[in-house]
N, C-alpha and C. Protein backbone atom coordinates (compact mmCIF):
# COMPACT_ATOMS: atom_id res chain seq x y z
N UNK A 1 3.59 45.18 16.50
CA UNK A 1 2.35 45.88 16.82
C UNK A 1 1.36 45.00 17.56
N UNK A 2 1.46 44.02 17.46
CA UNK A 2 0.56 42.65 18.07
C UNK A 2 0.28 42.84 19.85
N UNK A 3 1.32 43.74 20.51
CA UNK A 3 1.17 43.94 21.75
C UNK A 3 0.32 45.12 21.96
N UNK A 4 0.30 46.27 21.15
CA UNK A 4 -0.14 47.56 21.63
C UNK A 4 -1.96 47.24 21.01
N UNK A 5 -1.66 46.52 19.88
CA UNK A 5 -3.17 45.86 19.15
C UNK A 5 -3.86 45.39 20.34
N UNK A 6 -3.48 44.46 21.23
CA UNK A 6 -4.17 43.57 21.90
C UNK A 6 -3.88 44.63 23.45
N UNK A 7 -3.57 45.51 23.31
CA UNK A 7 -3.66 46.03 24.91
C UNK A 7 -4.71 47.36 24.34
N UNK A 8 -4.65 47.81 22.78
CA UNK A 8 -5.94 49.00 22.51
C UNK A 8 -7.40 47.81 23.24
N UNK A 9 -7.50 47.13 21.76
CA UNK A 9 -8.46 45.85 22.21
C UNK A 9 -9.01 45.61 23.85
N UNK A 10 -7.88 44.96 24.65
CA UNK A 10 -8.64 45.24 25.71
C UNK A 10 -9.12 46.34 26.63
N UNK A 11 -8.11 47.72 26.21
CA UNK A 11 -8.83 48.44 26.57
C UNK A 11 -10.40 49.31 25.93
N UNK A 12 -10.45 49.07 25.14
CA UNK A 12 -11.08 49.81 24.29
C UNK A 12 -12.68 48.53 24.19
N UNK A 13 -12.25 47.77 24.91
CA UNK A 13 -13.72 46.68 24.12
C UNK A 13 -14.82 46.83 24.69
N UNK A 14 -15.52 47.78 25.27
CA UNK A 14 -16.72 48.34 25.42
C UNK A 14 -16.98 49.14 24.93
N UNK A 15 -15.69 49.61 23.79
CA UNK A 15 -16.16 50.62 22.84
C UNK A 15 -16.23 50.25 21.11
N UNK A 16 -15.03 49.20 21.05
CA UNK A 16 -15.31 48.72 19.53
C UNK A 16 -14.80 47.53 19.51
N UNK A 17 -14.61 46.66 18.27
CA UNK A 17 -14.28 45.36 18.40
C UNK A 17 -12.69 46.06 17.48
N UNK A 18 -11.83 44.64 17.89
CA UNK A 18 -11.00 44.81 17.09
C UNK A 18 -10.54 43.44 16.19
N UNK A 19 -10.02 43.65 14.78
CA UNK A 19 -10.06 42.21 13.76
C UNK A 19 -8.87 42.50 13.38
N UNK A 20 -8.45 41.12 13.09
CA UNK A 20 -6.90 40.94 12.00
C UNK A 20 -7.48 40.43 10.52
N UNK A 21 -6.81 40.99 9.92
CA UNK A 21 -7.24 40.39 8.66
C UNK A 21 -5.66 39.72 8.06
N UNK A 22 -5.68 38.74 7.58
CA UNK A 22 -4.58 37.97 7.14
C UNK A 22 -4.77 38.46 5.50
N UNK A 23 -3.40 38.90 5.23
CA UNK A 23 -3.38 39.94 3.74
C UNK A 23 -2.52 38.85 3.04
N UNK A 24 -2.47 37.87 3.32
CA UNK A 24 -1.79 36.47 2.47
C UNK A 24 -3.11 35.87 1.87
N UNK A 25 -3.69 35.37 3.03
CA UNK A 25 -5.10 34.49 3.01
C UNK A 25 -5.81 34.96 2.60
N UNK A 26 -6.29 36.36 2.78
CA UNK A 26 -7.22 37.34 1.93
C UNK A 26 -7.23 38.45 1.15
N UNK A 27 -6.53 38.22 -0.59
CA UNK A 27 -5.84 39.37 -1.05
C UNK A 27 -6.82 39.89 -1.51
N UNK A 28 -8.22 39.74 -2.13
CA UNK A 28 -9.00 40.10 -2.24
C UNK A 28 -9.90 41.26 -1.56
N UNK A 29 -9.87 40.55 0.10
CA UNK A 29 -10.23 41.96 1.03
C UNK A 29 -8.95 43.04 0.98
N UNK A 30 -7.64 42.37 0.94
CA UNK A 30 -6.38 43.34 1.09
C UNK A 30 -6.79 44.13 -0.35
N UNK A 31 -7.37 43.87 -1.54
CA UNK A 31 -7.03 44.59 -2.68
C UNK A 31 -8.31 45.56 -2.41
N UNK A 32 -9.35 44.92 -1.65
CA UNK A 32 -10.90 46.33 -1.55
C UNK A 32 -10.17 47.27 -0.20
N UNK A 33 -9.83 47.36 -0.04
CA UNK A 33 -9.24 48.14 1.27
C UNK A 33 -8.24 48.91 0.61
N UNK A 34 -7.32 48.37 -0.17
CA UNK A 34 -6.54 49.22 -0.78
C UNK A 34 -5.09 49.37 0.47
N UNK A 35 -4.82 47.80 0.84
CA UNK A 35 -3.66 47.89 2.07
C UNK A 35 -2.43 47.69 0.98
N UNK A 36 -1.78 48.70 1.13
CA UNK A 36 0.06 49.02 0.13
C UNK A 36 0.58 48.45 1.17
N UNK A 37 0.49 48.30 2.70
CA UNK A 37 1.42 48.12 3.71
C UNK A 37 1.25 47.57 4.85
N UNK A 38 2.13 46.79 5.60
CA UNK A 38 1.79 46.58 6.68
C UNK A 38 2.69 47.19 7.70
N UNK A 39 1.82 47.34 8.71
CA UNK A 39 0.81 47.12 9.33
C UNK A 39 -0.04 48.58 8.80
N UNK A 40 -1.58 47.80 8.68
CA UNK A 40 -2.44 49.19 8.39
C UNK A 40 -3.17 48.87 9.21
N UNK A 41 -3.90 50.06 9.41
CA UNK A 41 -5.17 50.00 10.45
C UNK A 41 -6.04 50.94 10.04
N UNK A 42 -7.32 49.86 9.74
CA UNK A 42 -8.73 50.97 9.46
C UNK A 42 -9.85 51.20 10.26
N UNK A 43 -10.24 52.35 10.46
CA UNK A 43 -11.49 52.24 11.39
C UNK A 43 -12.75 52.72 10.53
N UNK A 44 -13.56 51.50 11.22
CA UNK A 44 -14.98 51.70 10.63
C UNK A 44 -15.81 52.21 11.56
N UNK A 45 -16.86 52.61 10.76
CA UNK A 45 -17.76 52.91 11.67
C UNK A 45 -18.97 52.61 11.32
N UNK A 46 -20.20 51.65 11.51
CA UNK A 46 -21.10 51.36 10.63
C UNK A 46 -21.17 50.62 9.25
N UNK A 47 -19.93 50.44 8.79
CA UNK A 47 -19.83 49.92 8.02
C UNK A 47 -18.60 50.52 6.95
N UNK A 48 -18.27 51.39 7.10
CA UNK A 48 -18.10 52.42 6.18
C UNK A 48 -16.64 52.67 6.87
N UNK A 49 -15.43 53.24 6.00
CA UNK A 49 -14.23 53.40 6.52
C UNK A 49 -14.21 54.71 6.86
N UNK A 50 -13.54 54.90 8.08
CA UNK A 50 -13.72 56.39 8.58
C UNK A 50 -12.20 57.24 8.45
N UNK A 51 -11.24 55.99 8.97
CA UNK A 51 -9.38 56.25 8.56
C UNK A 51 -8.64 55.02 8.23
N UNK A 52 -8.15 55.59 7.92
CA UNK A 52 -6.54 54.23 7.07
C UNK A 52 -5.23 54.83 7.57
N UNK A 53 -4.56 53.98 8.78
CA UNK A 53 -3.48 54.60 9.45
C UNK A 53 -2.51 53.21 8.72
N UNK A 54 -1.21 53.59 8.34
CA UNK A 54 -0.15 52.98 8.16
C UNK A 54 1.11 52.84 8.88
N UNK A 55 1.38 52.07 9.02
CA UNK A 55 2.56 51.86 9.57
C UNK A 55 2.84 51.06 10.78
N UNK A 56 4.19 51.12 11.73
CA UNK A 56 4.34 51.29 13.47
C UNK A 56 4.01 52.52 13.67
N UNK A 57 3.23 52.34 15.05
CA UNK A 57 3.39 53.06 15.91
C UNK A 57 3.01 53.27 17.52
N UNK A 58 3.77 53.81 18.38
CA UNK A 58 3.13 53.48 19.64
C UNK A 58 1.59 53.33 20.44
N UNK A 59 1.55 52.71 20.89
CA UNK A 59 0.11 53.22 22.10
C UNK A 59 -0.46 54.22 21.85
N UNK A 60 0.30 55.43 22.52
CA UNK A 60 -0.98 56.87 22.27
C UNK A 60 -1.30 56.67 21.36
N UNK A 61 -0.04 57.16 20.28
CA UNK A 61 -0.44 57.86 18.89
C UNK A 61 -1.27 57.10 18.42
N UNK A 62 -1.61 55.75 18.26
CA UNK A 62 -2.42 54.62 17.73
C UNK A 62 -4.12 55.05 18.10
N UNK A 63 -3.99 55.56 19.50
CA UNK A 63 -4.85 55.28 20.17
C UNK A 63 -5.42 57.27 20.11
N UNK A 64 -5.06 58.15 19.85
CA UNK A 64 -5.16 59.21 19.43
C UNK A 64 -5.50 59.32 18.16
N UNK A 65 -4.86 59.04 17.13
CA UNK A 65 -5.53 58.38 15.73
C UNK A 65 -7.29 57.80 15.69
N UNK A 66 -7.16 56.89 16.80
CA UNK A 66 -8.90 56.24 16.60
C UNK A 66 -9.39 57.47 17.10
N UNK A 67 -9.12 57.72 18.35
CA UNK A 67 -10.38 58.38 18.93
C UNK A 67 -10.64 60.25 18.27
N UNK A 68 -9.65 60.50 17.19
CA UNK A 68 -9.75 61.55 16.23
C UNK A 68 -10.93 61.23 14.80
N UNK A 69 -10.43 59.30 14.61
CA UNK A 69 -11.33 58.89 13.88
C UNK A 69 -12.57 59.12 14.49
N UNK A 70 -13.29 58.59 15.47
CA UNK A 70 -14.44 58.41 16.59
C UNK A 70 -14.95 59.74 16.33
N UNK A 71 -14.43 60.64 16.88
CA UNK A 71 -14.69 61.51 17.15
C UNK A 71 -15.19 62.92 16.04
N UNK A 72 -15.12 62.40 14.50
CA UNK A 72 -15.13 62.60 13.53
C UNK A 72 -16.54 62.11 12.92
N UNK A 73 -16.78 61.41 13.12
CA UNK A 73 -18.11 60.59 13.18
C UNK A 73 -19.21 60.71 13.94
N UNK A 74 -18.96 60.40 15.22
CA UNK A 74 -19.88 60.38 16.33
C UNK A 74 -19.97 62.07 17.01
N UNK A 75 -21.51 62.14 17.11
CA UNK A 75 -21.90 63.38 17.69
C UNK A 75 -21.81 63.71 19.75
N UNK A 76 -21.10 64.68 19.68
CA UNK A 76 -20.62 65.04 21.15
C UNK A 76 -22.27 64.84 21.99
N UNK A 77 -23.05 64.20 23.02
CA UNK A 77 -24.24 64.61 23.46
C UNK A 77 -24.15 65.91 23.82
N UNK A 78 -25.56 66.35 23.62
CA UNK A 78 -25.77 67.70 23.98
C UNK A 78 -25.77 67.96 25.40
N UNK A 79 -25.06 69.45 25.20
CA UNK A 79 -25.05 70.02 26.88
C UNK A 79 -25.97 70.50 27.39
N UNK A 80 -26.64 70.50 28.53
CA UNK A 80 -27.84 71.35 29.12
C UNK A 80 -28.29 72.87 28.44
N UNK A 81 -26.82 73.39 28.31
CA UNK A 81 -27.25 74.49 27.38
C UNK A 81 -27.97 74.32 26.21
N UNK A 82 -27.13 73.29 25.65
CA UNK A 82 -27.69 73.26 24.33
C UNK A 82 -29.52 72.77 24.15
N UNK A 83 -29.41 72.14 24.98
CA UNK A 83 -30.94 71.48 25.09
C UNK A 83 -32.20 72.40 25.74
N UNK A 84 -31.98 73.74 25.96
CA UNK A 84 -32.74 74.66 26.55
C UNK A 84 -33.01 75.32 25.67
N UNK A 85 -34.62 75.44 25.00
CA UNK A 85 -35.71 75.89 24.26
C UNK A 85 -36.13 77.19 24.50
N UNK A 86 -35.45 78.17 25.49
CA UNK A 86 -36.34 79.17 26.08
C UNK A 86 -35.99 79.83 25.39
C-alpha cells in the first residue's frame, strides 16, 4: 500500500495531510484507534474520526472511500440559488 499511500498524499496535499503510524512502536495509539489490522486507514477531520477503512486496496477505491468520508463532513458551498433571499 506504501505506493498508492504516497501517490493519494501527493495528490491530495492541498487538501489533507497524510501520517503513518508505526503499530509496533505505538500500541497504545494502535489500542485508542481500535486498529485489529493492517493496513487501516482513518480519516479525521478536526480532530475527530470520520472512517476506519481496512485492508488492501487500490487507488480509486482508497481514494473514493476518503472523499465519501470528506464529503460526509464538509458542507457543499452554496449555489446562487440557494443564496437568493427573494
Amino acid at each position: 500500500m506504501r505506493p498508492v499511500v504516497s501517490q493519494i498524499a501527493l495528490a491530495y496535499r492541498d487538501v489533507f495531510g497524510v501520517a503513518k503510524l508505526d503499530v509496533i512502536l505505538y500500541p497504545n495509539k494502535t489500542a485508542e484507534y481500535h486498529v485489529r489490522g493492517t493496513p487501516t486507514f482513518i480519516l479525521f477531520y478536526k480532530g475527530k474520526i470520520v472512517t476506519t477503512m481496512v485492508g488492501a486496496m487500490p487507488f480509486k477505491t482508497l481514494v473514493d472511500r476518503i472523499n465519501a468520508g470528506l464529503m460526509s463532513v464538509i458542507q457543499p458551498p452554496l449555489t446562487e440559488e440557494q443564496t437568493d433571499t427573494e
